[in-house]
Protein backbone atom coordinates (compact mmCIF):
# COMPACT_ATOMS: atom_id res chain seq x y z
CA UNK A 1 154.40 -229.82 28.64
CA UNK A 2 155.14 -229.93 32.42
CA UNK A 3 152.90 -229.56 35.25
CA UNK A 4 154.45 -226.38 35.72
CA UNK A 5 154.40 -225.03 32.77
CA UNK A 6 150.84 -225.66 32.69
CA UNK A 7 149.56 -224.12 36.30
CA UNK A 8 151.42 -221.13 35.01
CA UNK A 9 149.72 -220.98 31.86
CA UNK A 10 146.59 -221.41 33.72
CA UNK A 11 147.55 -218.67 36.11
CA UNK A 12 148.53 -216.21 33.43
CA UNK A 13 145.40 -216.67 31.91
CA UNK A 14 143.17 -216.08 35.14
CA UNK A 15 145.03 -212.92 35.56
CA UNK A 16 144.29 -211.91 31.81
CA UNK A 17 140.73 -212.55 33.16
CA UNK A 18 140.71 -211.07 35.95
CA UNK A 19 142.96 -208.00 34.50
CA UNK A 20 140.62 -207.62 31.96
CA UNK A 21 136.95 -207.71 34.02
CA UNK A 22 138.94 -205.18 36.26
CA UNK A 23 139.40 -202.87 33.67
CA UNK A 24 136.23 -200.74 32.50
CA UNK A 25 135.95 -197.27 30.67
CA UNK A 26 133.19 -194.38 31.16
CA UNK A 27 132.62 -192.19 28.13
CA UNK A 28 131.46 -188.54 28.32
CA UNK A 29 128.26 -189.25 27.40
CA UNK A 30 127.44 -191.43 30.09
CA UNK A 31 126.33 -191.90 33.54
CA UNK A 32 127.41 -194.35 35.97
CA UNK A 33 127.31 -195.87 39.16
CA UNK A 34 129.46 -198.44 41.16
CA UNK A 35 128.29 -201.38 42.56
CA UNK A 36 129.79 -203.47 45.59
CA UNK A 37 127.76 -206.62 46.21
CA UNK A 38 124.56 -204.59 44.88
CA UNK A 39 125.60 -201.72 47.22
CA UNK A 40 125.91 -198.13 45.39
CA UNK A 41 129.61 -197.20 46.60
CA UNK A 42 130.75 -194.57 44.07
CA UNK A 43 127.01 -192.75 43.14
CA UNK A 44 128.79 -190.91 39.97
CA UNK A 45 131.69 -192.89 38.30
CA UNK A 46 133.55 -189.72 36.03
CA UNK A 47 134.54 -190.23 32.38
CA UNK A 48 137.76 -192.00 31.77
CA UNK A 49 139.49 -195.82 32.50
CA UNK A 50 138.63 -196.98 35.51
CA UNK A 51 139.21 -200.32 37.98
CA UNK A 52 137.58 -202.97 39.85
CA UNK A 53 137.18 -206.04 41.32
CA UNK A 54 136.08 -208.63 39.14
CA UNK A 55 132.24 -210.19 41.22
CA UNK A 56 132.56 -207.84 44.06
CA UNK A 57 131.88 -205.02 41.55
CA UNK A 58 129.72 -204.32 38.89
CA UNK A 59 129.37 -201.35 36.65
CA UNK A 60 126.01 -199.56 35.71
CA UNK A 61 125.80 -197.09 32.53
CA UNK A 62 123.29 -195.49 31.88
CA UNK A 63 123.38 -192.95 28.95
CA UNK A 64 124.11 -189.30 29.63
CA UNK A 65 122.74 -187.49 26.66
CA UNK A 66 119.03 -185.95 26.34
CA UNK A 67 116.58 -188.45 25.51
CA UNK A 68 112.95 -188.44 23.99
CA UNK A 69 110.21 -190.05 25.52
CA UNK A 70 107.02 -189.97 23.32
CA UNK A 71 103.92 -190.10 25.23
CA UNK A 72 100.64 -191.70 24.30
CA UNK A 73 97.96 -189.13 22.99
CA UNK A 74 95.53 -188.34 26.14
CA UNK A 75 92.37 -186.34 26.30
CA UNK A 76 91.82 -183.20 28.61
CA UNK A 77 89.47 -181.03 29.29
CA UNK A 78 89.84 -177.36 28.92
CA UNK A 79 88.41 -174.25 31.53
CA UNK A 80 85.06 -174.37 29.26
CA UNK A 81 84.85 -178.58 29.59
CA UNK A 82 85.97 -178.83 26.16
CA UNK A 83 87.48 -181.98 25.18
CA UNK A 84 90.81 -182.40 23.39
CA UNK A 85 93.13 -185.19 22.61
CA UNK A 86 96.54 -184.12 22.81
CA UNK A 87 100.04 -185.64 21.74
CA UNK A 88 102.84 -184.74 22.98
CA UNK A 89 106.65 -185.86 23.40
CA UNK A 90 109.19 -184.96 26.53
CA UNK A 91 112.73 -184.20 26.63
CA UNK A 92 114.95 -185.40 29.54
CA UNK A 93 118.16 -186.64 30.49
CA UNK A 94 119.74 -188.54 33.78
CA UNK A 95 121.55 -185.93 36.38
CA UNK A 96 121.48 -187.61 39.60
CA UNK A 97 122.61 -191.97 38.85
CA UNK A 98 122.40 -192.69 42.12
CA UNK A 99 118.62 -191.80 42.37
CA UNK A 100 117.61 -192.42 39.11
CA UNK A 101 119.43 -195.88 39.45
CA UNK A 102 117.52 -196.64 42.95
CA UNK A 103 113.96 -195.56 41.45
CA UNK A 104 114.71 -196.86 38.26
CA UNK A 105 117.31 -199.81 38.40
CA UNK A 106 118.57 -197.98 34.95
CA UNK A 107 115.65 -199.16 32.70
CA UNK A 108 114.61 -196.15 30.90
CA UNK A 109 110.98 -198.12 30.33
CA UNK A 110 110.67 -197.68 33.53
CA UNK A 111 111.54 -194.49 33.70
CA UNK A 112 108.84 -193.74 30.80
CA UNK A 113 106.16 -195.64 33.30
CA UNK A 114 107.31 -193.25 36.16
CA UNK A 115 107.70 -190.12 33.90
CA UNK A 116 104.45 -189.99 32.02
CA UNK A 117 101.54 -190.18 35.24
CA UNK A 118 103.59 -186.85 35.86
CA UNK A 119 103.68 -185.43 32.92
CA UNK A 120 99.98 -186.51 32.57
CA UNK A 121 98.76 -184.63 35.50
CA UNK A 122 100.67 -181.84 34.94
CA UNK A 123 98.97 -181.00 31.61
CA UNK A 124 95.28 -182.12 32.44
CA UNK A 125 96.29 -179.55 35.65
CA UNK A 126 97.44 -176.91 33.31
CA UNK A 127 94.70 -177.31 30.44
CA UNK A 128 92.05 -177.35 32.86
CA UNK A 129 92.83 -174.23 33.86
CA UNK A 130 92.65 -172.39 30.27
CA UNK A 131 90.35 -172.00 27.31
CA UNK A 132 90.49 -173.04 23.85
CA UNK A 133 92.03 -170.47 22.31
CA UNK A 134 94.63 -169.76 24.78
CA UNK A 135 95.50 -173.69 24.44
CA UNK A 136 96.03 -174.13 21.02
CA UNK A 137 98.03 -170.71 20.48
CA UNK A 138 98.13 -167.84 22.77
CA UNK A 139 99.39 -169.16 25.87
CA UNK A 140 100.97 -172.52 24.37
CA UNK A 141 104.73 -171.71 25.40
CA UNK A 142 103.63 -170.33 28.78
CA UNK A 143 101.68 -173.41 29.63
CA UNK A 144 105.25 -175.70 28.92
CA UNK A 145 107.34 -173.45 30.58
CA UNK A 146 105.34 -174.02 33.77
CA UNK A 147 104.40 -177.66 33.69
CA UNK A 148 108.28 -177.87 32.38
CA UNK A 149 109.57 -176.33 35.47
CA UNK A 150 107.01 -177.58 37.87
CA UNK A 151 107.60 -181.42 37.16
CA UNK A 152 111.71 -181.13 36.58
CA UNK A 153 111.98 -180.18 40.49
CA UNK A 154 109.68 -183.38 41.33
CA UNK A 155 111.61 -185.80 39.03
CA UNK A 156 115.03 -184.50 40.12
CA UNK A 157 114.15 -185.08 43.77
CA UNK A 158 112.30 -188.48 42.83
CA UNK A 159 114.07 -189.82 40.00
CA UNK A 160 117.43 -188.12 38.94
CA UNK A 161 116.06 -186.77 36.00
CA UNK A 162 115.89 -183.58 34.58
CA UNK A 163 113.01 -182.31 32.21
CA UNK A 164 114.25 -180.59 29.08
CA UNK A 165 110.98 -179.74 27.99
CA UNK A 166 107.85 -180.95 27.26
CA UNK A 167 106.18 -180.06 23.89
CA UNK A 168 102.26 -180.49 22.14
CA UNK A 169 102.41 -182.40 18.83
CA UNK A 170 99.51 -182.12 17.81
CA UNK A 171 96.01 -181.28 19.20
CA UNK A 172 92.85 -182.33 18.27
CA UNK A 173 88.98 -182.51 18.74
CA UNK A 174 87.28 -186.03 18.96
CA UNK A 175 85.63 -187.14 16.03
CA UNK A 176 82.22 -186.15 17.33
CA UNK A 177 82.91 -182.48 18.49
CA UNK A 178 84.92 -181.92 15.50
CA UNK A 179 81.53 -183.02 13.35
CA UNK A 180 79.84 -180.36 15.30
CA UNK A 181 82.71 -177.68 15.20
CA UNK A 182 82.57 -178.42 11.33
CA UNK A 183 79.19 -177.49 11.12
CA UNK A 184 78.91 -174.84 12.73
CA UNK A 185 81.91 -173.12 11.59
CA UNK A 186 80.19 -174.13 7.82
CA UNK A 187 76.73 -171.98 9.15
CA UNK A 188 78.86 -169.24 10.14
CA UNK A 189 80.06 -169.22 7.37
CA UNK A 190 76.98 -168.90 5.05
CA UNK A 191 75.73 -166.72 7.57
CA UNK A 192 78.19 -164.52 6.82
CA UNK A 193 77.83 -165.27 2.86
CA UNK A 194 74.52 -164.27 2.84
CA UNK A 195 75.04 -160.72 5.08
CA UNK A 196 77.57 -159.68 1.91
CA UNK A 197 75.10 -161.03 -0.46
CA UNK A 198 72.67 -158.51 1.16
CA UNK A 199 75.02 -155.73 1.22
CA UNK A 200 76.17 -156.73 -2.30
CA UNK A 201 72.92 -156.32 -3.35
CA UNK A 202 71.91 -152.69 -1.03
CA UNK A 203 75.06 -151.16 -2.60
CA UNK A 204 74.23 -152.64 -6.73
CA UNK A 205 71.12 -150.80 -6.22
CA UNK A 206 72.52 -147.81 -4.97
CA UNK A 207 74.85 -147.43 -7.55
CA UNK A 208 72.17 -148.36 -10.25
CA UNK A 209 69.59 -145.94 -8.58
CA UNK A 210 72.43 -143.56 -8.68
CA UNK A 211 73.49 -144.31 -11.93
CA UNK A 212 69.72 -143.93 -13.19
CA UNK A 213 69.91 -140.53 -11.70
CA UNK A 214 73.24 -138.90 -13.43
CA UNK A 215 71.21 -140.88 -16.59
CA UNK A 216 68.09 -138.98 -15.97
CA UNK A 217 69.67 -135.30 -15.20
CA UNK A 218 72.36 -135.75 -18.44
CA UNK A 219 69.32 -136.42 -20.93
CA UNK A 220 67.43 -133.94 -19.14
CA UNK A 221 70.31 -131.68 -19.30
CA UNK A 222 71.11 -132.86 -23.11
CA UNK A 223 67.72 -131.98 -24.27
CA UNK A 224 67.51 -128.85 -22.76
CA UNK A 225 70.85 -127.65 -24.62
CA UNK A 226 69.20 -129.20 -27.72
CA UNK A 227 66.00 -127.18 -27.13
CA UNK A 228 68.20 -124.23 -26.59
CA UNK A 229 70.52 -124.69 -29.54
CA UNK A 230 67.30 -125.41 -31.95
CA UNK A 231 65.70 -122.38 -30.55
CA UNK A 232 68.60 -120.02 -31.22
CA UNK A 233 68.85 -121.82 -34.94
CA UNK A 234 65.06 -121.21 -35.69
CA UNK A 235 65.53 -117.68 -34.75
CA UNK A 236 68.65 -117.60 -36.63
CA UNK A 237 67.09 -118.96 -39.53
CA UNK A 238 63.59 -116.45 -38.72
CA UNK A 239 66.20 -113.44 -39.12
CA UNK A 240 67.63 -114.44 -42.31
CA UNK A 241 64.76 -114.85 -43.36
CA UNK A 242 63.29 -112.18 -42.46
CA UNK A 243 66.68 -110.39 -43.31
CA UNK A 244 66.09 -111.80 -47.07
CA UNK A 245 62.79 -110.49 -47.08
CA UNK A 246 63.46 -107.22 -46.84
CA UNK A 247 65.89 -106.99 -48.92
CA UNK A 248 63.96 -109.23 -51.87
CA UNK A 249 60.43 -109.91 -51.29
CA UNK A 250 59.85 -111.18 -54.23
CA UNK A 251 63.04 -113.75 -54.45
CA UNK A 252 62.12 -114.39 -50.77
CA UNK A 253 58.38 -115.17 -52.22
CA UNK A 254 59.56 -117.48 -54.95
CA UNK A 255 61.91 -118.93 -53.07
CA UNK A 256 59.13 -119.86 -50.31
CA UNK A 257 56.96 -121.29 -53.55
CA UNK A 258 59.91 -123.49 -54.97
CA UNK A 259 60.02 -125.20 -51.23
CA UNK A 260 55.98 -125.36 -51.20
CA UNK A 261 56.24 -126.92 -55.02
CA UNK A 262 58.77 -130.04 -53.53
CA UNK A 263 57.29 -130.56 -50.43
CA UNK A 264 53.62 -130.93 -52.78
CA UNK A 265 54.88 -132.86 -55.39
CA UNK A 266 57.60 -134.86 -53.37
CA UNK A 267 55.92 -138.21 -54.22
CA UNK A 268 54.18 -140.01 -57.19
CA UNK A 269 50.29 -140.27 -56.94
CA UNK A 270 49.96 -137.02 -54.68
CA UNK A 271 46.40 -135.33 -56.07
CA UNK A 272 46.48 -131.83 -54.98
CA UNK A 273 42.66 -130.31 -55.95
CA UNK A 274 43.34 -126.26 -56.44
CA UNK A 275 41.96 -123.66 -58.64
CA UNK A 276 43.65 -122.53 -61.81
CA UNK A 277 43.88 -118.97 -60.88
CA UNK A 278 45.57 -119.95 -57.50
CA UNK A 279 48.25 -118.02 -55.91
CA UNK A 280 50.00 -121.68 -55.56
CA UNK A 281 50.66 -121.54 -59.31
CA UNK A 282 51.54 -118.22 -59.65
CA UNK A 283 55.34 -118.93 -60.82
CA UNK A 284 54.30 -121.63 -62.75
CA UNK A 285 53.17 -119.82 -65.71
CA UNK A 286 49.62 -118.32 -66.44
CA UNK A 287 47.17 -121.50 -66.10
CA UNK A 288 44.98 -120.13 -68.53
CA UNK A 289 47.15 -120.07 -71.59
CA UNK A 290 47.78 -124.04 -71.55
């Protein structure tokens, strides 16, 4: 091969190099900006195939889309000094590349280092100035909303970065108030177990004393009817009697003899001592003829 032939192979290939390195592309999920010499000269490089100048320029991407950052659990204290350890993650994505590329250089660790001593004040600010209760559920949403709009001005003036949002994991008690929040939520507890034991036991009596009652006024009742039915039976019985009587008094007489005779002889070894001319044997036959 000739010397020609070769410093034109040579040069074809530099500018395949060179044509290459020149050539970059930006997709719509990214951000970018455009270096000259370490100089920002285009701050926001739009999607599509773009060129440059191969060691004078250099590209920086940075990615577009919303990112998570998850941040360390922290304690804070509440309104009432109560201590809580709270996790918690934070949504955010680059909208400014030249200033998050000048605070950051494009390292999104360092945006996490820069990111989370603001998000960190911002929620010890914001829990210290609520209770308990309104931390862990009633004003939850209303708390991000403000610490979410509050630090995404800051970090788009500082940083190029917008906050999404900001959101609470998980919350807990340390170990040693949740010990003591155990307990006492435990004698509470059997506090109230024994006040329904109590007023278990007020309204079983009631109910028995009460019970005892209807029990006392339905015998009571019951043996009055039976007292009153018995009553009009004897006096039934007393008129046909009577009744018989009258119209018999001598069937009526033996017939009140016959009952005298069983209920005296109703049993073996009954000794009755009477005289033979008794009126208890008179319809037994003359005792003085046997």
């Amino acid at each position: 091969m000739s010397g020609k032939s070769m410093t034109a192979l040579v040069i074809a290939l530099l500018l395949l190099v060179v044509g290459f390195n020149s050539l970059y592309i930006i997709k719509e999920t990214d951000r970018a900006v455009l270096l000259k010499f370490g100089e920002i000269v285009n701050p926001d490089i739009q999607p599509g195939l773009h060129i440059m100048w191969p060691v004078v320029n250099k590209v920086r991407k940075f990615d577009g889309r919303v990112l998570t950052l998850d941040a360390q659990p922290q304690a804070y204290l509440t309104i009432e000094k109560k201590r809580l350890i709270v996790d918690s993650f934070i949504k955010w994505r680059v909208i400014d590349p030249q200033k998050y590329y000048t605070a950051t250089s494009g390292d999104q660790y360092k945006a996490a280092d820069l990111l989370f001593p603001n998000v960190d004040a911002g929620l010890r600010n914001q829990f210290g100035e609520r209770t308990l209760t309104e931390v862990v559920s009633g004003e939850r949403d209303e708390l991000m909303s403000e610490l979410v709009e509050q630090l995404s001005i800051q970090t788009k003036d500082e940083l190029g970065i917008e906050m999404i949002d900001i959101r609470v994991k998980k919350i807990d008690l340390p170990q040693e108030v949740s010990a003591s929040v155990y307990e006492r939520m435990r004698t509470e507890r059997e506090r109230e177990a024994r006040e329904l034991r109590s007023r278990g036991k007020e309204f079983a009596e009631g109910i028995r004393a009460d019970a005892d009652r209807q029990k006392a006024v339905i015998e009571a009742n019951a043996y009055r009817e039976a007292q009153e039915v018995r009553g009009e039976g004897d006096a039934l019985a007393a008129k046909i009697y009577a009744d018989a009587y009258t119209k018999d008094s001598e069937f009526y007489s033996f017939y009140r003899s016959l009952n005298a005779y069983k209920e005296a002889f109703g049993q073996q070894g009954d000794i009755m001592v009477l005289k033979p001319d008794s009126e208890f044997f008179r319809y037994l036959g003359n005792p003085k003829g046997q």
